[in-house]
N, C-alpha and C. Protein backbone atom coordinates (compact mmCIF):
# COMPACT_ATOMS: atom_id res chain seq x y z
N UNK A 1 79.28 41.15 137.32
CA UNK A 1 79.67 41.16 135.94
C UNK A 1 81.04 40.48 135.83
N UNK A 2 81.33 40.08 134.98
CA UNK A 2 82.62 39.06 134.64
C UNK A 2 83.42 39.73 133.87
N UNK A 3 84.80 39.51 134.36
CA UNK A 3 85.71 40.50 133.72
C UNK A 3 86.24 40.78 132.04
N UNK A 4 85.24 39.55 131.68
CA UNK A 4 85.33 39.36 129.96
C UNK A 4 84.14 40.42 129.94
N UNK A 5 83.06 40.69 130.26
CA UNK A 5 82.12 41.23 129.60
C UNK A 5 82.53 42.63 130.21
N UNK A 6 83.19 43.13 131.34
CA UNK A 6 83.71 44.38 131.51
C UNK A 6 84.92 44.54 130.25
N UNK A 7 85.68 43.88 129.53
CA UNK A 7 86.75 44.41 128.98
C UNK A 7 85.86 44.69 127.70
N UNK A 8 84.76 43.51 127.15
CA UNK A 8 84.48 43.74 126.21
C UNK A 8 83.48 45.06 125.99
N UNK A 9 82.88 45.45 127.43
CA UNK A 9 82.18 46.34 127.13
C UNK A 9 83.15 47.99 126.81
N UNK A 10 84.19 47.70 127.71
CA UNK A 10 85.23 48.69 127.72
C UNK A 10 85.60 49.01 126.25
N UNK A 11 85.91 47.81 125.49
CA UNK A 11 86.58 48.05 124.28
C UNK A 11 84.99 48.21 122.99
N UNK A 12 84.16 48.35 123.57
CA UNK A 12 83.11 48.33 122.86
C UNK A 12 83.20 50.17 122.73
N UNK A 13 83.01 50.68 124.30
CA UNK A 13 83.19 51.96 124.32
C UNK A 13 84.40 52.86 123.61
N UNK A 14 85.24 51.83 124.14
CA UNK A 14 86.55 52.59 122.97
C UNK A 14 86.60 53.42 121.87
N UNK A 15 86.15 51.78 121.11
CA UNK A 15 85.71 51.95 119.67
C UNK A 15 84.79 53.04 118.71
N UNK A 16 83.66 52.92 120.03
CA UNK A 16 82.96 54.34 119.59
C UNK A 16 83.49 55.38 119.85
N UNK A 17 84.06 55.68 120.73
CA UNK A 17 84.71 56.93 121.14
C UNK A 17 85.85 57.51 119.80
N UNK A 18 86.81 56.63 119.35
CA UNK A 18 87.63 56.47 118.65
C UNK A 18 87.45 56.23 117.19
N UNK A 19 85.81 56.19 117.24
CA UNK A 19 85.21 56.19 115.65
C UNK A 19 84.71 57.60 115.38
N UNK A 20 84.02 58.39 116.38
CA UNK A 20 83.92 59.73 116.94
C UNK A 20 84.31 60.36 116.38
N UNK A 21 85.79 60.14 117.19
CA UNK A 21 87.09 61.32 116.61
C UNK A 21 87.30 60.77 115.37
N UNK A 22 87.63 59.96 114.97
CA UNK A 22 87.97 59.91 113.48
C UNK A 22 87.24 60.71 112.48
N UNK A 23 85.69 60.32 112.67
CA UNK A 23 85.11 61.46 111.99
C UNK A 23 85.15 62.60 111.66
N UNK A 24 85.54 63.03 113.55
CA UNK A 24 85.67 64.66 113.66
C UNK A 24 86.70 64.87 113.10
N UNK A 25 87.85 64.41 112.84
CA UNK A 25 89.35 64.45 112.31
C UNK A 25 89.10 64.69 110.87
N UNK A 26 88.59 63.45 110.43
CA UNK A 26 88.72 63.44 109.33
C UNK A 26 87.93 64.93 108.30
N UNK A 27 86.49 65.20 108.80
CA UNK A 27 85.69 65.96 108.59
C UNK A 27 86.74 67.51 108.78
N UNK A 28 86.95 67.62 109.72
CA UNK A 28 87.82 69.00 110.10
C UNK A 28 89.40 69.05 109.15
N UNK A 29 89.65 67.85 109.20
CA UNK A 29 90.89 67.97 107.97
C UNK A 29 90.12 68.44 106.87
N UNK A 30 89.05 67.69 106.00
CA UNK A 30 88.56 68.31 104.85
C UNK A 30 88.47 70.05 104.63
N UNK A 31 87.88 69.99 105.91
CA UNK A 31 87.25 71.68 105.83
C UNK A 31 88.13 72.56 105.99
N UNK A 32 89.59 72.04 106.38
CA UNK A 32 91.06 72.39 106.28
C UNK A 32 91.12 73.14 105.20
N UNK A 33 91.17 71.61 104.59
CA UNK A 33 91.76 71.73 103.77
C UNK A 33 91.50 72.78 102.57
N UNK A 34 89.68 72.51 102.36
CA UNK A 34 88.91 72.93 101.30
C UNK A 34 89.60 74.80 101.80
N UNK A 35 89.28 75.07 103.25
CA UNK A 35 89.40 76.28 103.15
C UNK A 35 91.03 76.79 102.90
N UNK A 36 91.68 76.41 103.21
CA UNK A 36 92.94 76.55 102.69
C UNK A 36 93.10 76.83 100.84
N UNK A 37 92.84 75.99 100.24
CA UNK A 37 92.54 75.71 98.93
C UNK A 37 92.17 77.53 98.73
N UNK A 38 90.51 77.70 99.63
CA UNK A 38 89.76 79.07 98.86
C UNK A 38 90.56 80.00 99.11
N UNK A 39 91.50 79.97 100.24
CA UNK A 39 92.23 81.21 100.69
C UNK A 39 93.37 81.42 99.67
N UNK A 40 94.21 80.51 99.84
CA UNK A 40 95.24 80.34 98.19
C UNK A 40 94.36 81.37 96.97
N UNK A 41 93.83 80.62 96.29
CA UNK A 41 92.22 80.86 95.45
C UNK A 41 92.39 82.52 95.40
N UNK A 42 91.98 82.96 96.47
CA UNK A 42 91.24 84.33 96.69
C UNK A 42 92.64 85.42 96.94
N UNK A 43 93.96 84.42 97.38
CA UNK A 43 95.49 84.98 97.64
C UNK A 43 95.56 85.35 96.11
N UNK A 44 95.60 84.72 95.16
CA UNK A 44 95.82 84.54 93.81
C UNK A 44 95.12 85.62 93.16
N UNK A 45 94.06 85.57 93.11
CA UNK A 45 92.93 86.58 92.67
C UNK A 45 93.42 88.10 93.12
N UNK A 46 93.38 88.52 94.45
CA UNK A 46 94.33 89.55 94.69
C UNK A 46 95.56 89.63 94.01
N UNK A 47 96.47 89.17 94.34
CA UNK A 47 97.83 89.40 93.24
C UNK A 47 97.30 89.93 91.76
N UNK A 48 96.83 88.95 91.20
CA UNK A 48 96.11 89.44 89.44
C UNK A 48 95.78 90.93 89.59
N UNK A 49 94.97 90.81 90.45
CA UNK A 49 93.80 92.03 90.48
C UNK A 49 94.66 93.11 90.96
N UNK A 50 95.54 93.33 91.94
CA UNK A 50 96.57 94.50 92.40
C UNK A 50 97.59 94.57 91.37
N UNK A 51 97.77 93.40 90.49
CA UNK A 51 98.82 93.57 89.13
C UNK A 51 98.24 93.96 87.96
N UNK A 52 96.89 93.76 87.54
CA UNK A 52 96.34 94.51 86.40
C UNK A 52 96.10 96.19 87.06
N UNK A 53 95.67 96.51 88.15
CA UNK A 53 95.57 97.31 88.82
C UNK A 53 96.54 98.29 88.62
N UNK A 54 97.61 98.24 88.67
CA UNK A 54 99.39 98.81 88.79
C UNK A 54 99.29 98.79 87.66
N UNK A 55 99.24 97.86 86.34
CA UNK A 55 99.45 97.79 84.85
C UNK A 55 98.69 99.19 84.33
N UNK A 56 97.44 99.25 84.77
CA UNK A 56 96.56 100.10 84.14
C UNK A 56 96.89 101.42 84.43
N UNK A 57 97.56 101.55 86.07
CA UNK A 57 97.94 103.01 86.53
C UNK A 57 99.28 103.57 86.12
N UNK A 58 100.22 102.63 85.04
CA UNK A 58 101.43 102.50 84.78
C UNK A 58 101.18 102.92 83.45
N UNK A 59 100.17 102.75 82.56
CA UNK A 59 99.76 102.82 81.50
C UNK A 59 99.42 104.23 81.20
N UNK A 60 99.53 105.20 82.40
CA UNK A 60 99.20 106.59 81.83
C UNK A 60 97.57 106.98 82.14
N UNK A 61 97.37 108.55 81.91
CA UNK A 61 95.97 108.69 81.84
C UNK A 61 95.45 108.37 80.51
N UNK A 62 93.54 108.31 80.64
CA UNK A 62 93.24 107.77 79.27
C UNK A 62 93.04 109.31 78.62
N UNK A 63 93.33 109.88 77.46
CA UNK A 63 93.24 110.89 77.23
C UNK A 63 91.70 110.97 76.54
N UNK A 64 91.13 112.33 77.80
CA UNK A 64 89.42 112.87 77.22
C UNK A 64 89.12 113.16 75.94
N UNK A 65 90.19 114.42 76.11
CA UNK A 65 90.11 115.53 74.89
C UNK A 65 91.08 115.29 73.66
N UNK A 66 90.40 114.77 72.84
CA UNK A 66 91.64 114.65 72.04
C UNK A 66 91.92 115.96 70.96
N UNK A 67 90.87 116.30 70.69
CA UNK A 67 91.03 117.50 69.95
C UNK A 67 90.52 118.70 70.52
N UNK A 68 90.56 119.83 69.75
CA UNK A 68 89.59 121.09 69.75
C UNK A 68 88.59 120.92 69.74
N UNK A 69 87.83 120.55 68.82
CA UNK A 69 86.79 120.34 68.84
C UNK A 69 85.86 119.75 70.40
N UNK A 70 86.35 118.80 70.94
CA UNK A 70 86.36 118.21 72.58
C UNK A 70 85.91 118.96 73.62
N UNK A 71 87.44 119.88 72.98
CA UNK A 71 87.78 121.03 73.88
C UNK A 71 86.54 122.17 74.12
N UNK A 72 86.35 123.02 73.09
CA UNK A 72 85.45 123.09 72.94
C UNK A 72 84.06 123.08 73.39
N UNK A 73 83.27 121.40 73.10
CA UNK A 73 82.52 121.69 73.39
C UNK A 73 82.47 121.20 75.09
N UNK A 74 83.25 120.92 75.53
CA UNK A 74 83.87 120.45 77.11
C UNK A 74 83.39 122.09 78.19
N UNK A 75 83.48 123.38 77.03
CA UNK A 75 84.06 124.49 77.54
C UNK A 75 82.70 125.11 77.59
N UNK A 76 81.81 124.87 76.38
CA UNK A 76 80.32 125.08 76.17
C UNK A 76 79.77 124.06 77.28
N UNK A 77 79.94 123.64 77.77
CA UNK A 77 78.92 122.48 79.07
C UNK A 77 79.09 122.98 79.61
N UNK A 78 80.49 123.56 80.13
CA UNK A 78 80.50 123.94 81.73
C UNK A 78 79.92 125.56 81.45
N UNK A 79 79.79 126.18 80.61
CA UNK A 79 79.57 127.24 80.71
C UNK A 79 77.94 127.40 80.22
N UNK A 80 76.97 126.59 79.70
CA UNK A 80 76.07 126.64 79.14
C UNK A 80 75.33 125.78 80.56
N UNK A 81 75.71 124.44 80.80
CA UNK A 81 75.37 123.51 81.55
C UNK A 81 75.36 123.66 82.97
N UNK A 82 76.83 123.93 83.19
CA UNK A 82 76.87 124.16 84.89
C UNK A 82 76.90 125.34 85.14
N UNK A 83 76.70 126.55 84.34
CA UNK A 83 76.68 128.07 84.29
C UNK A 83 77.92 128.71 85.17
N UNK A 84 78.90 128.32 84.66
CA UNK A 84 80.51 128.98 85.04
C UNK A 84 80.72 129.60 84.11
N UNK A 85 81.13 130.99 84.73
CA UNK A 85 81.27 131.99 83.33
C UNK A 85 82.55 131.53 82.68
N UNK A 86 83.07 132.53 81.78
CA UNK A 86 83.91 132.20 80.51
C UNK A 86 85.12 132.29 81.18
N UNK A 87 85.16 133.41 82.36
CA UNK A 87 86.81 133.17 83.10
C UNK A 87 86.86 132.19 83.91
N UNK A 88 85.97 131.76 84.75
CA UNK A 88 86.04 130.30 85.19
C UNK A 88 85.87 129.03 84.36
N UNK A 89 85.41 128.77 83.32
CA UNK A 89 85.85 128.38 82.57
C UNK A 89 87.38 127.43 82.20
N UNK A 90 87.74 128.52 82.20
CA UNK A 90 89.59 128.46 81.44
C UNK A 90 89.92 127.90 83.03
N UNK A 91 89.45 128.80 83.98
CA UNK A 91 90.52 128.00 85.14
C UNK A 91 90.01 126.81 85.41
N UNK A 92 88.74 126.64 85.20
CA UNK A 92 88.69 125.04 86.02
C UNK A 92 88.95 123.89 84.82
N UNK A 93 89.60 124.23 83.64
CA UNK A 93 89.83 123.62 82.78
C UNK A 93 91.49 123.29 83.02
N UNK A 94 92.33 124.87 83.38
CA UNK A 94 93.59 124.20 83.78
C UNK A 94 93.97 123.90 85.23
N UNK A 95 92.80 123.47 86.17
CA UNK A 95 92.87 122.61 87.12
C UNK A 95 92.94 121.36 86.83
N UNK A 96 92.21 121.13 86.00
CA UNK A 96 91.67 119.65 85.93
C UNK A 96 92.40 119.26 84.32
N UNK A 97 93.24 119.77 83.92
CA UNK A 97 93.97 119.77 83.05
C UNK A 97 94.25 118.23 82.83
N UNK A 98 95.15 117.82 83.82
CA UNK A 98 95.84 116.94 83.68
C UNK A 98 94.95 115.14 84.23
N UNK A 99 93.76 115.38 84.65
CA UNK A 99 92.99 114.61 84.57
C UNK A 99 92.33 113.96 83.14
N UNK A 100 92.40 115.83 82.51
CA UNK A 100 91.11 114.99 81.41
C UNK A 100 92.54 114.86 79.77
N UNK A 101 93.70 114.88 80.49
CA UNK A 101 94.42 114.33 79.54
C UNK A 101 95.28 115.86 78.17
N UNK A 102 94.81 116.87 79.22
CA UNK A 102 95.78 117.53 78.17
C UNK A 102 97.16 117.92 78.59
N UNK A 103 97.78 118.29 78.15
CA UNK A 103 99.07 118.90 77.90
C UNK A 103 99.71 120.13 78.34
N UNK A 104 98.77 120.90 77.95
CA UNK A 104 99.09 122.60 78.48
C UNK A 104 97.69 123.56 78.46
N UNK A 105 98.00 124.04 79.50
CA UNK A 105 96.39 124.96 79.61
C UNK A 105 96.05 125.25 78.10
N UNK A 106 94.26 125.28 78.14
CA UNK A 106 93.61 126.16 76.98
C UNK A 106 93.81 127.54 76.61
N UNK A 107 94.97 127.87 77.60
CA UNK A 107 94.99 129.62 77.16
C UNK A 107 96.53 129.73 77.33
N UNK A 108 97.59 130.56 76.73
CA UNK A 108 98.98 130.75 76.66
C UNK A 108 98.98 131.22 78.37
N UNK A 109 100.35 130.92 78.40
CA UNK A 109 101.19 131.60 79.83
C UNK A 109 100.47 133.32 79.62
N UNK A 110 100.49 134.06 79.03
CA UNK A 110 100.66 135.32 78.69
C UNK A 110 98.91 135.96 78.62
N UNK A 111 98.07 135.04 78.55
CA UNK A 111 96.82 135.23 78.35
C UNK A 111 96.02 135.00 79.86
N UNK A 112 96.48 134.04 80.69
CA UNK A 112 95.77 133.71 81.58
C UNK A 112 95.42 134.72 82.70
N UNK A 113 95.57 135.88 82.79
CA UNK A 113 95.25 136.56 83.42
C UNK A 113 95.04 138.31 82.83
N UNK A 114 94.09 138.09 82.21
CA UNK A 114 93.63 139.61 81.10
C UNK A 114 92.92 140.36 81.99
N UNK A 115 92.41 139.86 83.24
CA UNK A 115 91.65 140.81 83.71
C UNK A 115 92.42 141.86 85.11
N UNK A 116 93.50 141.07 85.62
CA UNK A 116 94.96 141.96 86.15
C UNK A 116 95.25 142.86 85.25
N UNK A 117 95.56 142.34 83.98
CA UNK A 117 96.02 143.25 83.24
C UNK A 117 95.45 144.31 82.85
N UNK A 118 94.26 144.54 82.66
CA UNK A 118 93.11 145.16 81.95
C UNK A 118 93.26 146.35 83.55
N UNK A 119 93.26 145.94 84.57
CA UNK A 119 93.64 146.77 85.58
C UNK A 119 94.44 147.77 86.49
N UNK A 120 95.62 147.33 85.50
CA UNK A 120 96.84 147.67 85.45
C UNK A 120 97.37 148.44 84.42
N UNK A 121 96.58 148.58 83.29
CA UNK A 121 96.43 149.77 82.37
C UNK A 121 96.80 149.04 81.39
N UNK A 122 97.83 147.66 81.26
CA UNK A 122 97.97 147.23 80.46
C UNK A 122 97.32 147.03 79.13
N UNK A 123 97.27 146.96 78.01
CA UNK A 123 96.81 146.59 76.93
C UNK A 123 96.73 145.09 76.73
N UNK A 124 95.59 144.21 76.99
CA UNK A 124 95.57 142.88 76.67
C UNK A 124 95.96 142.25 75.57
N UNK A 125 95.80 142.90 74.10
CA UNK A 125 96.67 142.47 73.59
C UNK A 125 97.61 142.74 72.91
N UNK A 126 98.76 143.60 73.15
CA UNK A 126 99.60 144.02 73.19
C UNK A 126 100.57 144.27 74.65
N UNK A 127 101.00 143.05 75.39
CA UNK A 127 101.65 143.29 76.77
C UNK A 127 102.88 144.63 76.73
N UNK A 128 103.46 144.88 75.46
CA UNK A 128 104.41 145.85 75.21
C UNK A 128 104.21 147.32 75.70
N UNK A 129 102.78 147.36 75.03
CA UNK A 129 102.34 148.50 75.13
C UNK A 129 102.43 149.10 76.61
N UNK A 130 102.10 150.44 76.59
CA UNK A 130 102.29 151.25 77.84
C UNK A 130 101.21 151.47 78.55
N UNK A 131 99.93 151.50 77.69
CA UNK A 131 98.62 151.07 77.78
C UNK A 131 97.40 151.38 76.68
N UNK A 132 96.24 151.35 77.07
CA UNK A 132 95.31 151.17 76.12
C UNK A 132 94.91 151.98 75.66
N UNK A 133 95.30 153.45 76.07
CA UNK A 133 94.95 154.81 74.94
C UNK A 133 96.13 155.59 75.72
N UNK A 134 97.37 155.04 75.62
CA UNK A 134 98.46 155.79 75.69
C UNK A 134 98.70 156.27 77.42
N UNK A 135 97.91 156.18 78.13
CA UNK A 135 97.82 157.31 79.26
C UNK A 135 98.31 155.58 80.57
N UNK A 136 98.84 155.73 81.36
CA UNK A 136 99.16 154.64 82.42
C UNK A 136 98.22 154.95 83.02
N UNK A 137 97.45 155.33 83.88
CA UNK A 137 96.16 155.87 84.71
C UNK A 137 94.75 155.61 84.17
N UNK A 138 94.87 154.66 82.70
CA UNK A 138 93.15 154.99 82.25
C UNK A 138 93.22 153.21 82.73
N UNK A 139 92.22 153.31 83.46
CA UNK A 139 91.69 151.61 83.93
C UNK A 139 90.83 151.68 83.17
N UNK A 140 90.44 150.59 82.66
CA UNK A 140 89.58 149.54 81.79
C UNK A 140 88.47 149.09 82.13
């Protein structure tokens, strides 16, 4: 073989070799790039989404109950529906109080516990009193 047709075959090989990679270069830059682009993209989307996120939890609870009436019939479900009597009731109402947006339990400081009292000789409604037919010893 003659040393022209060895160089030319050499630089024949080159060329392909070096057209190859260009492809692969070029192709792998794109897919770079494109994915770079979606990640930005999807970087962005998070931010929004963790900032409306924070906006909405900054914004307070949404309030359930707005009235008595709510209240009410909120108090008839659980007691008609999920069959919790009338003293469970009141408590799992001022558990969850502050979820469904109220303010202060459904029953006064002074009320929430009538059935201690009722045990204690107290008069439920009259806390003053000494008890419920005068005598400290008559349980209820």
């Amino acid at each position: 073989m003659s040393p022209e047709t060895r160089y030319k075959r050499s630089r024949d090989n080159w060329k392909q070799k070096a057209a190859c990679r260009g492809d692969t270069n070029r192709y792998q830059s794109k897919e770079l790039a494109r994915i770079k682009a979606e990640r930005d993209r999807f970087k962005k989307e998070l931010k929004e989404i963790r900032a409306r996120v924070h906006q909405l939890e900054s914004q307070g609870r949404v309030i359930v109950v707005q009235n008595k009436v709510d209240l009410i019939f909120l108090a008839l479900q659980l007691f008609v529906v999920a069959r919790i009597g009338f003293r469970a009731v009141s408590r799992v109402l001022g558990i969850v109080m502050g979820a469904l947006g109220l303010k202060k339990s459904p029953l006064s400081a002074d009320h929430h516990q009538l059935g201690d009292q009722a045990l204690s000789g107290a008069h439920p409604i009259c806390p003053d009193a000494t008890g419920a037919a005068g005598d400290e010893g008559t349980v209820l």
